[in-house]
PDB file of N, CA and C in Angstrom:
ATOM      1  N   UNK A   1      -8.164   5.301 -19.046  1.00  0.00           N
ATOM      2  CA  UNK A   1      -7.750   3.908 -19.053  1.00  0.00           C
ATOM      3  C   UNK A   1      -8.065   3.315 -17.681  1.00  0.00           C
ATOM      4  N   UNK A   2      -8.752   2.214 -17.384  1.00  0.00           N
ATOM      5  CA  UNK A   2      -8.740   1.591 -16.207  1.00  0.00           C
ATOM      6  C   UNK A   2      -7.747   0.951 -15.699  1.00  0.00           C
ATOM      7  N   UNK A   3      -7.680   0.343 -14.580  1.00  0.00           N
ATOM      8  CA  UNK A   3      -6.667  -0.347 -13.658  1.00  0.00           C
ATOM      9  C   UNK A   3      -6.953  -1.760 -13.953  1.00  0.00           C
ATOM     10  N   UNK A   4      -7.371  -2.838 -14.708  1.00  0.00           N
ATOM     11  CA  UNK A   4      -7.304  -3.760 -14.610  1.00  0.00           C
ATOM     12  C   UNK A   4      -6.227  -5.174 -14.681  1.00  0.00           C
ATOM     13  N   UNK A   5      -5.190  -4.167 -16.089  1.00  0.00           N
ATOM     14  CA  UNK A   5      -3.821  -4.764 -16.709  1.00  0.00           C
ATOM     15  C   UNK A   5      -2.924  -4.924 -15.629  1.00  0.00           C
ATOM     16  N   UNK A   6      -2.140  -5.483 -14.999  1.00  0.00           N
ATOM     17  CA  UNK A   6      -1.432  -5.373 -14.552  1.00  0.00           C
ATOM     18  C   UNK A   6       0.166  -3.807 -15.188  1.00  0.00           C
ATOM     19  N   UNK A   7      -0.026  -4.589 -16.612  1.00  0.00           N
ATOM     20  CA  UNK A   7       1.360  -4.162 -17.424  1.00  0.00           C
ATOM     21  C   UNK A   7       0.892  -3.003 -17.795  1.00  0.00           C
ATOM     22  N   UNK A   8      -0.121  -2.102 -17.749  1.00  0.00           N
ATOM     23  CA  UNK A   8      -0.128  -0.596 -17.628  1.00  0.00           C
ATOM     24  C   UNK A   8      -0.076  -0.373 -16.347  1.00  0.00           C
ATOM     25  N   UNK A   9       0.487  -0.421 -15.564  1.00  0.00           N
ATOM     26  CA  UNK A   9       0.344  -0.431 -14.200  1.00  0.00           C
ATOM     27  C   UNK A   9       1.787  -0.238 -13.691  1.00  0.00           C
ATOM     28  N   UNK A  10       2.811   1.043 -13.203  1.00  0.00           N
ATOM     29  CA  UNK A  10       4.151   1.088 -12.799  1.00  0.00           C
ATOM     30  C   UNK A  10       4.572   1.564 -11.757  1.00  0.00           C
ATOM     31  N   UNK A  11       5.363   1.701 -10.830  1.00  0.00           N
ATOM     32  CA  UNK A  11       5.817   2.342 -10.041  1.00  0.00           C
ATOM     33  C   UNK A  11       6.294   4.133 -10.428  1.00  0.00           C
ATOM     34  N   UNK A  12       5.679   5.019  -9.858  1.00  0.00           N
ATOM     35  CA  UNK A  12       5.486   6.480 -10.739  1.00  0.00           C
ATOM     36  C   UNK A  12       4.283   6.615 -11.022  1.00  0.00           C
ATOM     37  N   UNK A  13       3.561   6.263 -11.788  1.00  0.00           N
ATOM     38  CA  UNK A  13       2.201   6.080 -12.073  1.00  0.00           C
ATOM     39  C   UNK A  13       1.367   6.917 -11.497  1.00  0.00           C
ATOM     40  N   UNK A  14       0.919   7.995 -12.117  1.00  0.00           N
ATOM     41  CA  UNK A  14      -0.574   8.395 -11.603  1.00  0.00           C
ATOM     42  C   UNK A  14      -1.649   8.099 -11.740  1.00  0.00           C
ATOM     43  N   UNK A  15      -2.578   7.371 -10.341  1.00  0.00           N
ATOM     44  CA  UNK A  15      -3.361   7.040 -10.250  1.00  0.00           C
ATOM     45  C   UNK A  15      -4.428   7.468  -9.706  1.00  0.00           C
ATOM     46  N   UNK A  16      -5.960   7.035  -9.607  1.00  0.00           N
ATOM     47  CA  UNK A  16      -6.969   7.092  -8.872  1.00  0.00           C
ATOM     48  C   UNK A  16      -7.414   5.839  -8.514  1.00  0.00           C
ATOM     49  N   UNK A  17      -7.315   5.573  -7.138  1.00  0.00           N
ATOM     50  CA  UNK A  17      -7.484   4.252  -6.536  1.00  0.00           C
ATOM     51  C   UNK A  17      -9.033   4.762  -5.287  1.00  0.00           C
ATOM     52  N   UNK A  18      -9.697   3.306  -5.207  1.00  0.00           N
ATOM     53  CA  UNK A  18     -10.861   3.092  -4.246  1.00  0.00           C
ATOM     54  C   UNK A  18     -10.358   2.124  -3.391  1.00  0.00           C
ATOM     55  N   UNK A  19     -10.086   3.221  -1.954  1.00  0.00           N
ATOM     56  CA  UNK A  19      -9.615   2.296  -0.891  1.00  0.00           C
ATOM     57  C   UNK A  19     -10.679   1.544  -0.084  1.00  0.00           C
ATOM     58  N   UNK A  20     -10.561   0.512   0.077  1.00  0.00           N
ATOM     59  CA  UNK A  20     -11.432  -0.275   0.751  1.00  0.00           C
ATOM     60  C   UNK A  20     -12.783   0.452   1.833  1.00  0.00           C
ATOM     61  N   UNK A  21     -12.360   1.515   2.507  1.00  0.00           N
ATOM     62  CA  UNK A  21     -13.388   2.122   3.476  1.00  0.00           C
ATOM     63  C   UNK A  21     -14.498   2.894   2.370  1.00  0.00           C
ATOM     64  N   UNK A  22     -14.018   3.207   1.207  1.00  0.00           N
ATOM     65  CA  UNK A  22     -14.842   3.450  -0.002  1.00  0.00           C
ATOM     66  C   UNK A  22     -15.314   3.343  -0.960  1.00  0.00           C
ATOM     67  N   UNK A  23     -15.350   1.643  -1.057  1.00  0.00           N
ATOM     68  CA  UNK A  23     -15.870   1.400  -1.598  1.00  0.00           C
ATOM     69  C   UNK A  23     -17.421   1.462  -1.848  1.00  0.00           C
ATOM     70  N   UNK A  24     -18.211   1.887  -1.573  1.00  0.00           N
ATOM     71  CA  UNK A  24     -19.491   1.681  -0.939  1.00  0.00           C
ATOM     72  C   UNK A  24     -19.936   3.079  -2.007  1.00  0.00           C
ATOM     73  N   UNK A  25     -19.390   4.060  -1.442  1.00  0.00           N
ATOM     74  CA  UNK A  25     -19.356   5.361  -1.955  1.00  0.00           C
ATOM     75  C   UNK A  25     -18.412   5.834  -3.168  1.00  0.00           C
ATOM     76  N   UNK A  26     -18.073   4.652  -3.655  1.00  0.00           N
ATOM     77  CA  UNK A  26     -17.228   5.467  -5.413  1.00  0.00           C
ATOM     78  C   UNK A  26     -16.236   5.944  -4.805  1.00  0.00           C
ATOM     79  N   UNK A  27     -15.472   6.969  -3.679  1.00  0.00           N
ATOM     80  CA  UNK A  27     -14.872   7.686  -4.062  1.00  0.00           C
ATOM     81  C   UNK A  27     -13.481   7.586  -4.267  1.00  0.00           C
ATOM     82  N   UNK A  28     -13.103   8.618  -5.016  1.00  0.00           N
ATOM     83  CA  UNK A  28     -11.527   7.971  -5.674  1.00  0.00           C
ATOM     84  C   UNK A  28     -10.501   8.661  -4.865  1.00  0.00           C
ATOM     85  N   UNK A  29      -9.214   8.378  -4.776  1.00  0.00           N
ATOM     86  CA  UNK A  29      -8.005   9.157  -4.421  1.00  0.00           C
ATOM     87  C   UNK A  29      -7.031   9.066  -4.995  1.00  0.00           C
ATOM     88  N   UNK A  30      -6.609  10.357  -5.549  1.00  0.00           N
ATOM     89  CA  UNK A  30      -5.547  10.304  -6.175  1.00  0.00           C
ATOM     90  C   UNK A  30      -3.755   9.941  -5.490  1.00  0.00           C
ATOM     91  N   UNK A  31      -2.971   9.678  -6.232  1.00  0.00           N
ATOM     92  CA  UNK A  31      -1.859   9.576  -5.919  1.00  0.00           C
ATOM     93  C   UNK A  31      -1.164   8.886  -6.753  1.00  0.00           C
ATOM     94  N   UNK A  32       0.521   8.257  -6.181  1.00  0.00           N
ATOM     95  CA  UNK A  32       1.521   7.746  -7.322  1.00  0.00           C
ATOM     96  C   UNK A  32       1.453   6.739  -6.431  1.00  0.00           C
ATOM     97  N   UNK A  33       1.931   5.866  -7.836  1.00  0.00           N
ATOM     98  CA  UNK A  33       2.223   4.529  -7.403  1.00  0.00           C
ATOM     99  C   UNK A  33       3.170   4.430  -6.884  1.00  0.00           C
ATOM    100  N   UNK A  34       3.392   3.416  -5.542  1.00  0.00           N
ATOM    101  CA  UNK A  34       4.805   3.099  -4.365  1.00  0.00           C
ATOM    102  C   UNK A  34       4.963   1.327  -5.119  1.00  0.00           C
ATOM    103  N   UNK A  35       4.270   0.565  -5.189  1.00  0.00           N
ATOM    104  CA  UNK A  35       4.388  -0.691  -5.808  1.00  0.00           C
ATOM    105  C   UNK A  35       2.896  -1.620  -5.857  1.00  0.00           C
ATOM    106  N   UNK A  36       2.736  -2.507  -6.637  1.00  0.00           N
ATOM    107  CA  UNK A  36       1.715  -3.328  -7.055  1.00  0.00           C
ATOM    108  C   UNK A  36       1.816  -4.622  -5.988  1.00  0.00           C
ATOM    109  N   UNK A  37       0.410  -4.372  -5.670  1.00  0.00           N
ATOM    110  CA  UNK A  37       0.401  -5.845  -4.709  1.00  0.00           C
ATOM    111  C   UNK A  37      -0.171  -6.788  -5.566  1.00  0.00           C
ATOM    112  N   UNK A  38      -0.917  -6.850  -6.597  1.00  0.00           N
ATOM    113  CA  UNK A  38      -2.167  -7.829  -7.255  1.00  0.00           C
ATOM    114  C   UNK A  38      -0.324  -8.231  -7.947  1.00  0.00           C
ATOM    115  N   UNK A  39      -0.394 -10.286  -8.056  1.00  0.00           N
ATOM    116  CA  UNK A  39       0.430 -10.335  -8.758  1.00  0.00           C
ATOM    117  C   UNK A  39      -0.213 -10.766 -10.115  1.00  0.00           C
ATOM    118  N   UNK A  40      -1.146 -11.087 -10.290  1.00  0.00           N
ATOM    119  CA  UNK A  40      -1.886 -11.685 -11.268  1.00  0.00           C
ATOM    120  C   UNK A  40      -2.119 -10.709 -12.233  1.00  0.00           C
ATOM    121  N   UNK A  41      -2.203 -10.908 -13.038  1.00  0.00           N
ATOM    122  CA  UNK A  41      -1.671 -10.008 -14.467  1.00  0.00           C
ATOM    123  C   UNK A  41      -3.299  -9.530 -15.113  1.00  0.00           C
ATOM    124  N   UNK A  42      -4.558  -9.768 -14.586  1.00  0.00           N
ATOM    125  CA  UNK A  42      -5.459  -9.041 -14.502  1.00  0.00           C
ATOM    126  C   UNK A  42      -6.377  -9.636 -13.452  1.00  0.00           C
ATOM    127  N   UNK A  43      -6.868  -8.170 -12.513  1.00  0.00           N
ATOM    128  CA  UNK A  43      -8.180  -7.937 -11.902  1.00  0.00           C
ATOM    129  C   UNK A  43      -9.440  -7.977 -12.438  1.00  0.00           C
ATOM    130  N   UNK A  44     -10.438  -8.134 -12.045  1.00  0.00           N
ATOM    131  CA  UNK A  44     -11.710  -7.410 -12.534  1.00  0.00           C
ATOM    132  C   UNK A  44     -11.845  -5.795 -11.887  1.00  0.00           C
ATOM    133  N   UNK A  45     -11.754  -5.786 -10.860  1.00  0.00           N
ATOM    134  CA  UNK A  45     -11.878  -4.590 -10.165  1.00  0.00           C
ATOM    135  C   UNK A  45     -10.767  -3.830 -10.191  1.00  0.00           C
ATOM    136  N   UNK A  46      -9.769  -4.129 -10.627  1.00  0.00           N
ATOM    137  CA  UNK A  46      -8.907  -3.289 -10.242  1.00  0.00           C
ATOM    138  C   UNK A  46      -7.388  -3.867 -10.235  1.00  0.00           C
ATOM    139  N   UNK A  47      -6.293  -3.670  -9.991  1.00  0.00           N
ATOM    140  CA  UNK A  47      -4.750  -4.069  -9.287  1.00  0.00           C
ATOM    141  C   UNK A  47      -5.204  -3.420  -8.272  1.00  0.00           C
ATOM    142  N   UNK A  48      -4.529  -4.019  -7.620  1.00  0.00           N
ATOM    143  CA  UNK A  48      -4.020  -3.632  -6.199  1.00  0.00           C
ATOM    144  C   UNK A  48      -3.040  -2.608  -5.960  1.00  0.00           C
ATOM    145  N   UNK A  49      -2.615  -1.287  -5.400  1.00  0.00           N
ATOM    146  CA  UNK A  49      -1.361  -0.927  -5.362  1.00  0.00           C
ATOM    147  C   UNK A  49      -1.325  -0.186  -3.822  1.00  0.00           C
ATOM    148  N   UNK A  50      -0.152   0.266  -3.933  1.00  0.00           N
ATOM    149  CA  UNK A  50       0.290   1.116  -2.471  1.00  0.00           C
ATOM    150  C   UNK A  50       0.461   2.302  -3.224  1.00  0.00           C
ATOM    151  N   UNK A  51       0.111   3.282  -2.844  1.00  0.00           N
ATOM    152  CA  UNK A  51       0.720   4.956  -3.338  1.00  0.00           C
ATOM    153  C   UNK A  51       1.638   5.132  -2.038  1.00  0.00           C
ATOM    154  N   UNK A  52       2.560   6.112  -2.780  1.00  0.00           N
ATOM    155  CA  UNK A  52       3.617   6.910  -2.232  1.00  0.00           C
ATOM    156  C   UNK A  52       3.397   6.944  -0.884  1.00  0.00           C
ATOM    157  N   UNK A  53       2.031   7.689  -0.810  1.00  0.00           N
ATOM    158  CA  UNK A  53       2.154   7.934   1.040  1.00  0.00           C
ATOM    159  C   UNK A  53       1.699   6.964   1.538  1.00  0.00           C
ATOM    160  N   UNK A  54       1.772   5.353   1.031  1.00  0.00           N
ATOM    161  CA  UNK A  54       0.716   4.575   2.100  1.00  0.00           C
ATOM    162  C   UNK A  54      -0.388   4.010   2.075  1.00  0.00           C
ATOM    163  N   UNK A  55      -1.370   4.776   1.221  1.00  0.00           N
ATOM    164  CA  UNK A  55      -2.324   4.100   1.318  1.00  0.00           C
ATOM    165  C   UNK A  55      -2.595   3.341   0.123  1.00  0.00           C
ATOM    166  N   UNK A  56      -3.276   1.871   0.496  1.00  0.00           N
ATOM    167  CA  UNK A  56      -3.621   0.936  -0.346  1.00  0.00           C
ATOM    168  C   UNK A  56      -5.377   0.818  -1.058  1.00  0.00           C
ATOM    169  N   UNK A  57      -5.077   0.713  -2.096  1.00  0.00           N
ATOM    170  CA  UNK A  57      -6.450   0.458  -2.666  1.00  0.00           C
ATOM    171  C   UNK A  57      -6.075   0.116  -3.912  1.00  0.00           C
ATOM    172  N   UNK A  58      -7.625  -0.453  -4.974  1.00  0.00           N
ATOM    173  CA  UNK A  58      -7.314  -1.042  -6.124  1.00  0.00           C
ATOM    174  C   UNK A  58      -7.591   0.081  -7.131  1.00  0.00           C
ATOM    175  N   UNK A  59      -6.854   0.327  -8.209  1.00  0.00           N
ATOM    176  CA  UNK A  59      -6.971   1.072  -9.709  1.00  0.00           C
ATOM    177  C   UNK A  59      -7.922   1.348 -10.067  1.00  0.00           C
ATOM    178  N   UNK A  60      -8.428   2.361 -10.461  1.00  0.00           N
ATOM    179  CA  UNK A  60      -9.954   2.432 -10.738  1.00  0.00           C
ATOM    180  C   UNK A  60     -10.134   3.784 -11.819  1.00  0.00           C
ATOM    181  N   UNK A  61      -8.645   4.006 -12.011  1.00  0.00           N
ATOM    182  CA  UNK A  61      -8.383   5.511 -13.436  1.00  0.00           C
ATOM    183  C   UNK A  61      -6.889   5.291 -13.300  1.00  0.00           C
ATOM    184  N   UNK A  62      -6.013   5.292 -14.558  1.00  0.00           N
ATOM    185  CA  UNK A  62      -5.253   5.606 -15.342  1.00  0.00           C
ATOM    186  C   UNK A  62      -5.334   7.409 -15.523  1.00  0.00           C
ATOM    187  N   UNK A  63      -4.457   7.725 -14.610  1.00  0.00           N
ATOM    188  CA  UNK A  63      -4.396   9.322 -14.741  1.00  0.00           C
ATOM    189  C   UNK A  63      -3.290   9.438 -15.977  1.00  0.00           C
ATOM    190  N   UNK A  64      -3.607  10.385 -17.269  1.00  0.00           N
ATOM    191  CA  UNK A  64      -2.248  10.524 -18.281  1.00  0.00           C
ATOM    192  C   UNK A  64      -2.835  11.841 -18.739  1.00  0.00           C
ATOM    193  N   UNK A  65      -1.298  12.487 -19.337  1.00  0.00           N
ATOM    194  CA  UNK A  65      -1.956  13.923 -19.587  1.00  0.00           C
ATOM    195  C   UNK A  65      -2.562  13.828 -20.876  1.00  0.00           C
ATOM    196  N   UNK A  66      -3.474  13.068 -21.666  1.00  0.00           N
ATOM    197  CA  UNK A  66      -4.241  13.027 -22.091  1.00  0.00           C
ATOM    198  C   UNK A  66      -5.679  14.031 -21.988  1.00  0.00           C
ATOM    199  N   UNK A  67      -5.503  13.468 -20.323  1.00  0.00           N
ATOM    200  CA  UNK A  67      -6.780  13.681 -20.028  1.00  0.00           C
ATOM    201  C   UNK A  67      -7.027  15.439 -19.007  1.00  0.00           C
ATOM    202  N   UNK A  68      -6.124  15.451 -19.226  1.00  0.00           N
ATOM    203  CA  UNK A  68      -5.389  17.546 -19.491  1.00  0.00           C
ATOM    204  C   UNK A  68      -6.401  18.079 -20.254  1.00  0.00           C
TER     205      UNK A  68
END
């Protein structure tokens, strides 16, 4: 699932976000969601969020054990 919805998008949330210094290069980082900065209820690129430890970048995978 991508990051674009806002409303799949929660605090807990495992994510894979592209922080700004990587954009260039794809690469993703995982982590949980700390809270949503995008207030607008869809991105193209992405929501915005903060993970747990801090770092900010936009949604770019919907981690669910689906995909286990």
């Amino acid at each position: 699932m991508n990051g674009q919805n806002r409303k799949d998008i929660y605090p807990g949330l495992e994510v894979d976000i592209i922080l700004k210094k990587d954009q260039r290069s794809g690469e993703l980082t995982r982590g949980f969601v700390k809270r949503l900065l995008t207030s607008a209820a869809y991105h193209s690129r992405g929501i915005k969020v903060q993970l747990e430890d801090g770092q900010v970048g936009r949604v770019a995978h919907i981690i669910d054990e689906e995909d286990f």
